[in-house]
N, C-alpha and C. Protein backbone atom coordinates (compact mmCIF):
# COMPACT_ATOMS: atom_id res chain seq x y z
N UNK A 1 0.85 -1.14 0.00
CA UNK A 1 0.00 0.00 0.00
C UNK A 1 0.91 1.22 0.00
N UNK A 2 1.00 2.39 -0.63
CA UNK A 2 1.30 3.21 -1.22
C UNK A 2 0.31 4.65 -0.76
N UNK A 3 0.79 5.40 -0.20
CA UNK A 3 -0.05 6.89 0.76
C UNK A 3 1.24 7.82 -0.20
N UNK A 4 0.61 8.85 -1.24
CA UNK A 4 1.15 10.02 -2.16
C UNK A 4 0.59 11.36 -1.57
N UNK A 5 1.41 12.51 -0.92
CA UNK A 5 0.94 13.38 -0.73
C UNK A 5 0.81 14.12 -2.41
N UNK A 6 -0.26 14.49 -2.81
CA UNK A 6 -0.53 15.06 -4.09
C UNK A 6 -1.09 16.80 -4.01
N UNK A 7 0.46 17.65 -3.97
CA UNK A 7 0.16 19.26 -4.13
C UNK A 7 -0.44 19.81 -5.53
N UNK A 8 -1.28 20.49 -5.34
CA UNK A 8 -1.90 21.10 -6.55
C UNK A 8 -1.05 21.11 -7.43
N UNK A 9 -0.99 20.90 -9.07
CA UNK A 9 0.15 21.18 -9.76
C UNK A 9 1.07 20.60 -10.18
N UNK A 10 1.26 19.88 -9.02
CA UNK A 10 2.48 19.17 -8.78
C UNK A 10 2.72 17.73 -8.93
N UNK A 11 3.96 16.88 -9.05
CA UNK A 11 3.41 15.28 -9.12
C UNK A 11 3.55 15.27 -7.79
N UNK A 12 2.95 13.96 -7.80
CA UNK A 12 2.43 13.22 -6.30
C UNK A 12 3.99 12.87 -5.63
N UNK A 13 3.99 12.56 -4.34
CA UNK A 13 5.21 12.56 -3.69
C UNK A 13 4.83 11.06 -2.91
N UNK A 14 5.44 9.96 -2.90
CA UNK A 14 5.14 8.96 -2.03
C UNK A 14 5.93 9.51 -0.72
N UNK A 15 5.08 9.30 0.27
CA UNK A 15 5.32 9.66 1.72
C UNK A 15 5.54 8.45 2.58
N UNK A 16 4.62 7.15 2.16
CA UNK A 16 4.65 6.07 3.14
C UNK A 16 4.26 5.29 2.55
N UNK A 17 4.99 3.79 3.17
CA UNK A 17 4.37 2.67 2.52
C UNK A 17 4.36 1.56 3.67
N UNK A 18 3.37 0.18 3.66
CA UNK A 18 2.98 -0.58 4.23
C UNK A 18 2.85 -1.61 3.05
N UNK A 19 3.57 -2.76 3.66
CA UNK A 19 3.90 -3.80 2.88
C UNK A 19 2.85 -5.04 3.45
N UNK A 20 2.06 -5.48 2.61
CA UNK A 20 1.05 -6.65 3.41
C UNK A 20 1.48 -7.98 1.84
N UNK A 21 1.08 -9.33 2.38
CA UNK A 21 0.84 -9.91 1.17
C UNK A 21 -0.68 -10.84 0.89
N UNK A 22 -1.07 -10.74 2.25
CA UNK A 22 -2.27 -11.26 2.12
C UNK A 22 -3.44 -10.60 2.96
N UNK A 23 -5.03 -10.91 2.45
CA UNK A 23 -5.78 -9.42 3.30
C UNK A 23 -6.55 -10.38 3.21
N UNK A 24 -7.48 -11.03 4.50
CA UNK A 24 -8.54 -11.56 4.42
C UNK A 24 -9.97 -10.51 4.25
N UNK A 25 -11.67 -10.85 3.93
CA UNK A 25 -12.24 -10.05 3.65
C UNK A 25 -12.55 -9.32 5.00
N UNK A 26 -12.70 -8.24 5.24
CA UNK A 26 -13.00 -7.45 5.95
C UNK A 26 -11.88 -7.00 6.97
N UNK A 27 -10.45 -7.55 6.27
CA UNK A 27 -9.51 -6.81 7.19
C UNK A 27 -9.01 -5.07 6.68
N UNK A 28 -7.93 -4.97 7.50
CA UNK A 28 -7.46 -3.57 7.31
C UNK A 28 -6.06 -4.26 7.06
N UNK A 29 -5.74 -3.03 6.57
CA UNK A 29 -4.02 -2.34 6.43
C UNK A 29 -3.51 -0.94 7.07
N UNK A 30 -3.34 0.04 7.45
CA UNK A 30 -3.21 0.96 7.65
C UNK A 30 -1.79 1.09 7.61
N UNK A 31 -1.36 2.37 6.72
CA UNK A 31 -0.18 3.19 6.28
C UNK A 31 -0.58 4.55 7.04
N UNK A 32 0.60 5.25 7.42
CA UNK A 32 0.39 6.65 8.32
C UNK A 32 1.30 7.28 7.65
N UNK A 33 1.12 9.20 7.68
CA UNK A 33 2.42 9.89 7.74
C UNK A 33 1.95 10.97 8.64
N UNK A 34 3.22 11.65 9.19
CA UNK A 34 2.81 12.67 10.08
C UNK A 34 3.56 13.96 9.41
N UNK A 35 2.59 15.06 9.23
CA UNK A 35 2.80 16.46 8.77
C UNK A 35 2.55 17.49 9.51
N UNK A 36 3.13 18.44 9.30
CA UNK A 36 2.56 20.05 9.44
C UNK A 36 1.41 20.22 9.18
N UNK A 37 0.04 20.39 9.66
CA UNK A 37 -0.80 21.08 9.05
C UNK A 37 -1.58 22.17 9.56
N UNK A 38 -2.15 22.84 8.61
CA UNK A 38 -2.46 24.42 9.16
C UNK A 38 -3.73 24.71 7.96
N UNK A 39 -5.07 24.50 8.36
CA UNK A 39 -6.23 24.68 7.79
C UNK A 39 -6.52 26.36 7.28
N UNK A 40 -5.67 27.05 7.94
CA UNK A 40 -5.84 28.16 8.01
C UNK A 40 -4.78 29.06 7.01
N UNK A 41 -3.51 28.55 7.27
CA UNK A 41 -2.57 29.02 6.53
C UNK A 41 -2.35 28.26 4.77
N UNK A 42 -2.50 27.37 4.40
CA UNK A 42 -2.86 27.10 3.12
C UNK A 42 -3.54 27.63 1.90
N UNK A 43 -3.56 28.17 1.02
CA UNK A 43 -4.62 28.76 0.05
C UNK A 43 -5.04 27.34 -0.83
N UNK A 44 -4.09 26.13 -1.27
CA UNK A 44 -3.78 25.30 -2.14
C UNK A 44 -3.58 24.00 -0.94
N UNK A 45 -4.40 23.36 -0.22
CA UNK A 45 -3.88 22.55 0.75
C UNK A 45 -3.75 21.23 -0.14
N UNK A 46 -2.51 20.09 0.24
CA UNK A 46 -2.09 18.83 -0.69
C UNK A 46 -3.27 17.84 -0.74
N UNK A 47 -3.59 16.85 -1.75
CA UNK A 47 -4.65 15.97 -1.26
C UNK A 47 -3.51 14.77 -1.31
N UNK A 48 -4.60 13.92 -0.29
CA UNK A 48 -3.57 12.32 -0.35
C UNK A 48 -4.05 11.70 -0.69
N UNK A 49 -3.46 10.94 -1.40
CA UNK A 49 -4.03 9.18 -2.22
C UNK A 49 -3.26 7.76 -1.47
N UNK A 50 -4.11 7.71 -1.51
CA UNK A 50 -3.70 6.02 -0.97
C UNK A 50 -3.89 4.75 -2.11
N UNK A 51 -2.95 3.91 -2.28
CA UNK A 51 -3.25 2.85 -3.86
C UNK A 51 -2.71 1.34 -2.87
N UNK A 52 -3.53 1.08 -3.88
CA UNK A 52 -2.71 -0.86 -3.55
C UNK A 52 -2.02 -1.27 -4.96
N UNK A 53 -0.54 -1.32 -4.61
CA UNK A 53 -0.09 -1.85 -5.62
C UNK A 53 0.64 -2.93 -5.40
N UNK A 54 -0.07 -4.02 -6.71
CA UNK A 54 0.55 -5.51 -6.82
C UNK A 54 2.03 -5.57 -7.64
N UNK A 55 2.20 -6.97 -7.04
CA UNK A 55 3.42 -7.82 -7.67
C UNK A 55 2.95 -8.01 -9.29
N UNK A 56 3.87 -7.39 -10.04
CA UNK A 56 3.49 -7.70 -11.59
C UNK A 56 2.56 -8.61 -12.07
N UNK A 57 3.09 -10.27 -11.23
CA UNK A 57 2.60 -11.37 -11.49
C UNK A 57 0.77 -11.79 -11.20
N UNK A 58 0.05 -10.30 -11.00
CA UNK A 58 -1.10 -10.48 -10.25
C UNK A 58 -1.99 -10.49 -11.87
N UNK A 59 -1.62 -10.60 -12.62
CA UNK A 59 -2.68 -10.87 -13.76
C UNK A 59 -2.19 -12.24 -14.74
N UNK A 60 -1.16 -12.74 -14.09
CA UNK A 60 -0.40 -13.85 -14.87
C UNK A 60 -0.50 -14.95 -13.83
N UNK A 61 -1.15 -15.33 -12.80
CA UNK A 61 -1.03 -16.29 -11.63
C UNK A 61 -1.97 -17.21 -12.16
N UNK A 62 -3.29 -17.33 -13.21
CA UNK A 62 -3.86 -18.30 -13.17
C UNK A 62 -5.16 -17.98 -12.02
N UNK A 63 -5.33 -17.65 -11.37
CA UNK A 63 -5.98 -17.68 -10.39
C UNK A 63 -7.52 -16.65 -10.81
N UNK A 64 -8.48 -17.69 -11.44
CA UNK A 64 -9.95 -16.74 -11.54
C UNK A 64 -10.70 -16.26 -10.71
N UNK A 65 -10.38 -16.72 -9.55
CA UNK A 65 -11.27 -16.26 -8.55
C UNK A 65 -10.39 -15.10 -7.89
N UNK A 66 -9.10 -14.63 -7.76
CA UNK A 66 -8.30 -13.61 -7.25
C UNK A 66 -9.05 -12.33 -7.96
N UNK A 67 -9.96 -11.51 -6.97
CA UNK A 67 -10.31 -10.17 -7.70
C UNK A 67 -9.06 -9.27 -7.16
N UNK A 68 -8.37 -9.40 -6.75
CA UNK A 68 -7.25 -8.27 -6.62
C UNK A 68 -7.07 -7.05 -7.61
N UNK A 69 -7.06 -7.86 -8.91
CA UNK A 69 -6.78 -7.16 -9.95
C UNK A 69 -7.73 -6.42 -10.77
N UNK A 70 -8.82 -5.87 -9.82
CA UNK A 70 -10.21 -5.15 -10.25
C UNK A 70 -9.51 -3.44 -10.08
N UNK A 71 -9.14 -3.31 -10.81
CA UNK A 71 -8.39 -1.82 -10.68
C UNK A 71 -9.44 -0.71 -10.34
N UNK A 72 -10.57 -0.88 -10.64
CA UNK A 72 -11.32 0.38 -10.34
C UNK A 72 -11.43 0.63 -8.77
N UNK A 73 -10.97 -0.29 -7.99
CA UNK A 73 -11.01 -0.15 -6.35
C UNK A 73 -9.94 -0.34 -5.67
N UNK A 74 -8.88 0.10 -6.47
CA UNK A 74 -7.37 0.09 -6.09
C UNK A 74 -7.22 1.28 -5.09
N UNK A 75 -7.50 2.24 -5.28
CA UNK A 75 -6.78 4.24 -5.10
C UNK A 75 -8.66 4.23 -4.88
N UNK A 76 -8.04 5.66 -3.22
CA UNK A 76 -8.85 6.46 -2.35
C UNK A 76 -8.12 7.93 -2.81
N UNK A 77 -8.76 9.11 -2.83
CA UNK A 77 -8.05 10.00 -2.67
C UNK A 77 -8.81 10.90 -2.06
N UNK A 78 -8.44 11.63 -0.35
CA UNK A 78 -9.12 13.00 0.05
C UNK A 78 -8.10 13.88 -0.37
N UNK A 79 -9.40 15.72 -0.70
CA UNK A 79 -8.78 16.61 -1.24
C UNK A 79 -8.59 16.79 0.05
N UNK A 80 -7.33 18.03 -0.49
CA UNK A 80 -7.19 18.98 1.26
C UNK A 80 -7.81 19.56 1.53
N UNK A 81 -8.79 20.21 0.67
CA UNK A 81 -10.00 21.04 0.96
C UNK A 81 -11.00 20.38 2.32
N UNK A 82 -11.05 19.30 2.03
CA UNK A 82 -11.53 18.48 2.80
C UNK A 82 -11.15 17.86 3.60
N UNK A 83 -10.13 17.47 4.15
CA UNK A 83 -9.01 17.79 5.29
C UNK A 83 -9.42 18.93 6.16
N UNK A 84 -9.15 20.21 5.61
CA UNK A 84 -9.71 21.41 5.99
C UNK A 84 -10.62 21.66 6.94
N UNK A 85 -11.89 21.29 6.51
CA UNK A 85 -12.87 21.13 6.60
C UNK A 85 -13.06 19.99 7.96
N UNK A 86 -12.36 19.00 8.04
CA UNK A 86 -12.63 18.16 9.50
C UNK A 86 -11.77 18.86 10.32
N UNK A 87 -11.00 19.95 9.97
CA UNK A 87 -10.15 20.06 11.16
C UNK A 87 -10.65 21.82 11.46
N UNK A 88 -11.19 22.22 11.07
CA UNK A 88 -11.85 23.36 11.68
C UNK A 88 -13.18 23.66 12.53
């Protein structure tokens, strides 16, 4: 798992990563980073994305029942706007 701080403009910056290889249904993972932040002082606040990224071999394993590789539910991303917004 893969956490990108993403500044307006700008490319995304990987900040943190958490290495898992197996996730039963209804577990977690959790990746952290700790920043500066200031709801107030920002005009342009960063948004973060969070992704799951596989071992190459995740579409070449044979395996039909592995949905891993359903890309549309890979990547979360909050804006900072919205960040903002819980912390005021």
């Amino acid at each position: 798992m893969q956490l990108y701080e993403v500044p307006l403009g700008a490319f995304p910056r990987l900040v943190a990563e958490q290495t898992f290889v197996d996730l039963a249904p209804g577990a977690t993972v959790n990746v952290s980073f700790e920043t500066v932040w200031s709801s107030f002082l920002s005009e342009f606040p960063p948004s973060y994305r969070v992704l799951i990224a596989y071992d190459p071999d995740i579409f070449i394993d044979g395996n039909d029942f592995n949905g891993d590789c359903d890309l549309d539910n890979n990547m979360a991303e909050v804006d900072g706007f919205a960040i903002n917004d819980l912390l005021r």
